[in-house]
C-alpha atoms as a PDB file:
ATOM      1  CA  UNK A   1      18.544  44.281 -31.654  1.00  0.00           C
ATOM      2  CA  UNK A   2      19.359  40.177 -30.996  1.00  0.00           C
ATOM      3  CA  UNK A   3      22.604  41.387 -30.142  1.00  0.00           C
ATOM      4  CA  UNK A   4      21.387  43.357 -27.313  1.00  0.00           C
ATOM      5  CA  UNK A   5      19.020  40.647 -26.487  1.00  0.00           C
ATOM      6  CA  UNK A   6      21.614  38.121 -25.965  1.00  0.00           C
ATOM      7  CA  UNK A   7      24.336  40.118 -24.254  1.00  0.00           C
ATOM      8  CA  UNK A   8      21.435  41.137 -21.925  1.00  0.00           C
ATOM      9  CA  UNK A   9      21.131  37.896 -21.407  1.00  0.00           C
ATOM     10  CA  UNK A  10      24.399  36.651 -21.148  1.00  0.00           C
ATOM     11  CA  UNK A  11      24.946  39.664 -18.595  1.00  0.00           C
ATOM     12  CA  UNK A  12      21.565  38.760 -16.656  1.00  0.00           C
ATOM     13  CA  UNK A  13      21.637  34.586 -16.586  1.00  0.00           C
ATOM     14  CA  UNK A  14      21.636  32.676 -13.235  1.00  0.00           C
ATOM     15  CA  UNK A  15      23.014  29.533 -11.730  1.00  0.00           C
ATOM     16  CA  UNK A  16      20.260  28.258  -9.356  1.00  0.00           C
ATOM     17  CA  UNK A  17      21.853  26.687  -5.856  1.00  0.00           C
ATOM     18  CA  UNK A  18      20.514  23.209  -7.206  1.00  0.00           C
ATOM     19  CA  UNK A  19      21.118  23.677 -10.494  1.00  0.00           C
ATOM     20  CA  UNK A  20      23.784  21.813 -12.587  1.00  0.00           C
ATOM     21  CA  UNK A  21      27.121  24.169 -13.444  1.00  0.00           C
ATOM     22  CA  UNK A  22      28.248  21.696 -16.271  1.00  0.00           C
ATOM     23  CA  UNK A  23      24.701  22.620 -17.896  1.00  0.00           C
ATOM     24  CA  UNK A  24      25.113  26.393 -16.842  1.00  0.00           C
ATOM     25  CA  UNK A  25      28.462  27.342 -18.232  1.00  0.00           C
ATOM     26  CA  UNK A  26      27.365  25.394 -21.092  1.00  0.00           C
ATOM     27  CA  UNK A  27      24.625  27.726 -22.164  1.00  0.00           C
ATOM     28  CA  UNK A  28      27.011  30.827 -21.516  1.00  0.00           C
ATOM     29  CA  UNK A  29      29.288  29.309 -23.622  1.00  0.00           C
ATOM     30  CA  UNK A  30      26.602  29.240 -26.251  1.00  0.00           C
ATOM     31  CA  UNK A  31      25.368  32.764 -25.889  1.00  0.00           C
ATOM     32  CA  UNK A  32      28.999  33.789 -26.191  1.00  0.00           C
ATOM     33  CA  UNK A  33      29.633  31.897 -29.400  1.00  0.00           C
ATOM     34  CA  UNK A  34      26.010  33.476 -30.323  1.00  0.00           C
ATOM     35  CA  UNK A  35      27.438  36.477 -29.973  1.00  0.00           C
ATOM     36  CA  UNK A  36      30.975  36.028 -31.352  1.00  0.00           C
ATOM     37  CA  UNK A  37      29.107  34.540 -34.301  1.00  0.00           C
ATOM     38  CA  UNK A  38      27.506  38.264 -35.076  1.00  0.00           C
ATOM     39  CA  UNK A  39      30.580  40.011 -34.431  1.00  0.00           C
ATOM     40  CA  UNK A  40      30.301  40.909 -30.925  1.00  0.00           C
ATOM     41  CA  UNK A  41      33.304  39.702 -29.144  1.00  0.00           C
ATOM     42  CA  UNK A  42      33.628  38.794 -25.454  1.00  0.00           C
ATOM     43  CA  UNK A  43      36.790  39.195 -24.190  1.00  0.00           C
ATOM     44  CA  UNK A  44      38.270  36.336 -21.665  1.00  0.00           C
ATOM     45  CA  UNK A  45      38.455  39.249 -19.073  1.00  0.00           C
ATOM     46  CA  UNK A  46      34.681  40.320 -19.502  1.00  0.00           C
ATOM     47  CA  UNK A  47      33.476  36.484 -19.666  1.00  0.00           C
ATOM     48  CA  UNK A  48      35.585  35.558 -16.835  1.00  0.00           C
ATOM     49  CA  UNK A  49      33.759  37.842 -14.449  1.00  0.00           C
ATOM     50  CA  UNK A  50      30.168  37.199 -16.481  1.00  0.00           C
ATOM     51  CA  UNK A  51      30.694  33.881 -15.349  1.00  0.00           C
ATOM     52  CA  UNK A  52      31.565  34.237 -11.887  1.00  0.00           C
ATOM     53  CA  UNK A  53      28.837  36.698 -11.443  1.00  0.00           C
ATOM     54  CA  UNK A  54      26.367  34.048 -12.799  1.00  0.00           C
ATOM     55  CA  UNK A  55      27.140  31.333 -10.055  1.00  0.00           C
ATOM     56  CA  UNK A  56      24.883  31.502  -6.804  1.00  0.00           C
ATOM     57  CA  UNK A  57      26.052  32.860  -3.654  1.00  0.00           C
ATOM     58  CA  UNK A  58      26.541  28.826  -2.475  1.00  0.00           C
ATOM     59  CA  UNK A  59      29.843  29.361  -4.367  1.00  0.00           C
ATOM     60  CA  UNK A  60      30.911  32.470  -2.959  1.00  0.00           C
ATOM     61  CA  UNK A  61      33.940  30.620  -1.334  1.00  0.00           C
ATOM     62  CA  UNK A  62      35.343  29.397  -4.526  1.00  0.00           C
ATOM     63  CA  UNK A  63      34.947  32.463  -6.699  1.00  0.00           C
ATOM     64  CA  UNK A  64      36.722  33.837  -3.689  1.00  0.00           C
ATOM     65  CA  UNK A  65      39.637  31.724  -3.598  1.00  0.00           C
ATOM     66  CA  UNK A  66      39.858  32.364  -7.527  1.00  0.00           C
ATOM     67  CA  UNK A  67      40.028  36.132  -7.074  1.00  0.00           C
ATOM     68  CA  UNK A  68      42.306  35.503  -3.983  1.00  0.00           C
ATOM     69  CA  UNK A  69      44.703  33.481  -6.762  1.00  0.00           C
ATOM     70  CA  UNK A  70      44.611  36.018  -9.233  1.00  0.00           C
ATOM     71  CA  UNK A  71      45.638  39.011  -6.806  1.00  0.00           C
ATOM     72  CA  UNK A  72      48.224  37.596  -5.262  1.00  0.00           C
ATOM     73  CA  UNK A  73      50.224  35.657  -8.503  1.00  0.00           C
ATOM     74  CA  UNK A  74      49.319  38.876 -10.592  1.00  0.00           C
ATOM     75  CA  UNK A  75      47.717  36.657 -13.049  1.00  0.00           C
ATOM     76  CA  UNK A  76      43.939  37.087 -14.802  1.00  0.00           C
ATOM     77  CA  UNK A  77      41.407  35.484 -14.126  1.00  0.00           C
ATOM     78  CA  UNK A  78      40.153  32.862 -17.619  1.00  0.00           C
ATOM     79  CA  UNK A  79      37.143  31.801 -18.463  1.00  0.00           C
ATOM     80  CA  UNK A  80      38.865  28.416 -18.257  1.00  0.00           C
ATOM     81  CA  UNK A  81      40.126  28.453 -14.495  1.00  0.00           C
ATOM     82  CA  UNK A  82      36.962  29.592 -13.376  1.00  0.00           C
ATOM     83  CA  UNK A  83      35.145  26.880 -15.670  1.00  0.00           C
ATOM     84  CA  UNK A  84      37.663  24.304 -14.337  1.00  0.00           C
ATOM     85  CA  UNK A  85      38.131  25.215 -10.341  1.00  0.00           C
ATOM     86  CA  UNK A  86      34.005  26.019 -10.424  1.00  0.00           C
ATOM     87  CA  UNK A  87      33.315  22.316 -11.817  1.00  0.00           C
ATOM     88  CA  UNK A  88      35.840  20.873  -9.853  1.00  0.00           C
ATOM     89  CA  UNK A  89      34.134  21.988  -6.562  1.00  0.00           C
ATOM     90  CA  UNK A  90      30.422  21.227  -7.711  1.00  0.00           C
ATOM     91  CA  UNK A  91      31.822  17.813  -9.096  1.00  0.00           C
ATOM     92  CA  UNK A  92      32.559  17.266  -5.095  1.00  0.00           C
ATOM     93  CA  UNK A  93      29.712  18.596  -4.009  1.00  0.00           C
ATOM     94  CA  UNK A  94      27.929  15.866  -6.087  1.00  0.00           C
ATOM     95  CA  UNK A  95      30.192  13.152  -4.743  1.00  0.00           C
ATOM     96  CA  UNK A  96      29.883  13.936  -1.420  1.00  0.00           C
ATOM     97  CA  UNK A  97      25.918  14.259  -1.163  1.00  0.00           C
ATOM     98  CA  UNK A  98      25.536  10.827  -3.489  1.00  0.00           C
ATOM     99  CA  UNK A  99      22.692  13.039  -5.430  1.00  0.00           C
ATOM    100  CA  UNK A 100      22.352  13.222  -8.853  1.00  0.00           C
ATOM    101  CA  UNK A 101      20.236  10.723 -10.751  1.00  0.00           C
ATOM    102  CA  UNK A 102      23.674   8.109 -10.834  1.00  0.00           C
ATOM    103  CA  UNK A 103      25.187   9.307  -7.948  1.00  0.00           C
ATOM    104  CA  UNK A 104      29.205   9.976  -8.259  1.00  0.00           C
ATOM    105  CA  UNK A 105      29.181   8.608 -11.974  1.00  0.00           C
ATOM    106  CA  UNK A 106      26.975  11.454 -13.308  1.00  0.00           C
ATOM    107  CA  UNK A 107      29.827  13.574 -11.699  1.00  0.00           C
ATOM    108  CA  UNK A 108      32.597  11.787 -13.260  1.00  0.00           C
ATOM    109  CA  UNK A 109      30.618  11.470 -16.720  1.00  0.00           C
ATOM    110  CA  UNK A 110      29.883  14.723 -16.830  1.00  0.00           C
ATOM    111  CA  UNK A 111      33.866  15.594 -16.184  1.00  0.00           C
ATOM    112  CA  UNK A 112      34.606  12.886 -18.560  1.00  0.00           C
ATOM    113  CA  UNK A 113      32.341  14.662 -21.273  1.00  0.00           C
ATOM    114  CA  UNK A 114      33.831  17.985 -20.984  1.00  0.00           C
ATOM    115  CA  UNK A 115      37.515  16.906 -21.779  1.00  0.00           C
ATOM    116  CA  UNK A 116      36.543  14.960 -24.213  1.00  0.00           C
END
């Protein structure tokens, strides 16, 4: 029964239009590893599109640029290019409106954090 619990809600979770993506794909990324950790595997595929389903329709023009990619070089689409491209774009967004609690260094922290 968890295992239906949290795929439901891995299938189900939403990025809010003000909400922070970093923090979002974050908590996917722990319901997946939830799940992987009970034998339920995700496949990069499956996640891929979970996760581009989960962002708000602000970010329709990205995920469509991604899918755009993927068609025309024949490639699939990973949870990492959509994690990367999707980050990349709110990271700008952050820079360009100045918000955030330390303006463009939260954005650059929060970058900073991921790679590391």
């Amino acid at each position: 029964m968890i295992v239906v619990d949290l795929s439901k809600k891995l299938q189900n979770i939403k990025c809010g239009d003000n909400d922070n993506v970093h923090t979002h794909f974050t908590k996917l990324d722990d319901l997946r590893e939830q799940l992987s950790a009970m034998r339920k595997i995700l496949g990069d595929n499956k996640y891929a599109l979970i996760l581009l389903r989960s962002l708000p329709t602000s970010y329709e023009p990205t995920t469509s640029v991604i899918n755009a990619a993927a068609d025309l070089s024949g490639t699939d689409i990973t949870p990492d290019i959509v994690t990367r491209l999707v980050t990349n774009k709110y990271n700008q967004c952050i820079i360009k409106k100045g918000t955030g609690k330390n303006g463009p260094e939260e954005a650059f922290s929060a970058d900073r954090r991921k790679r590391d």
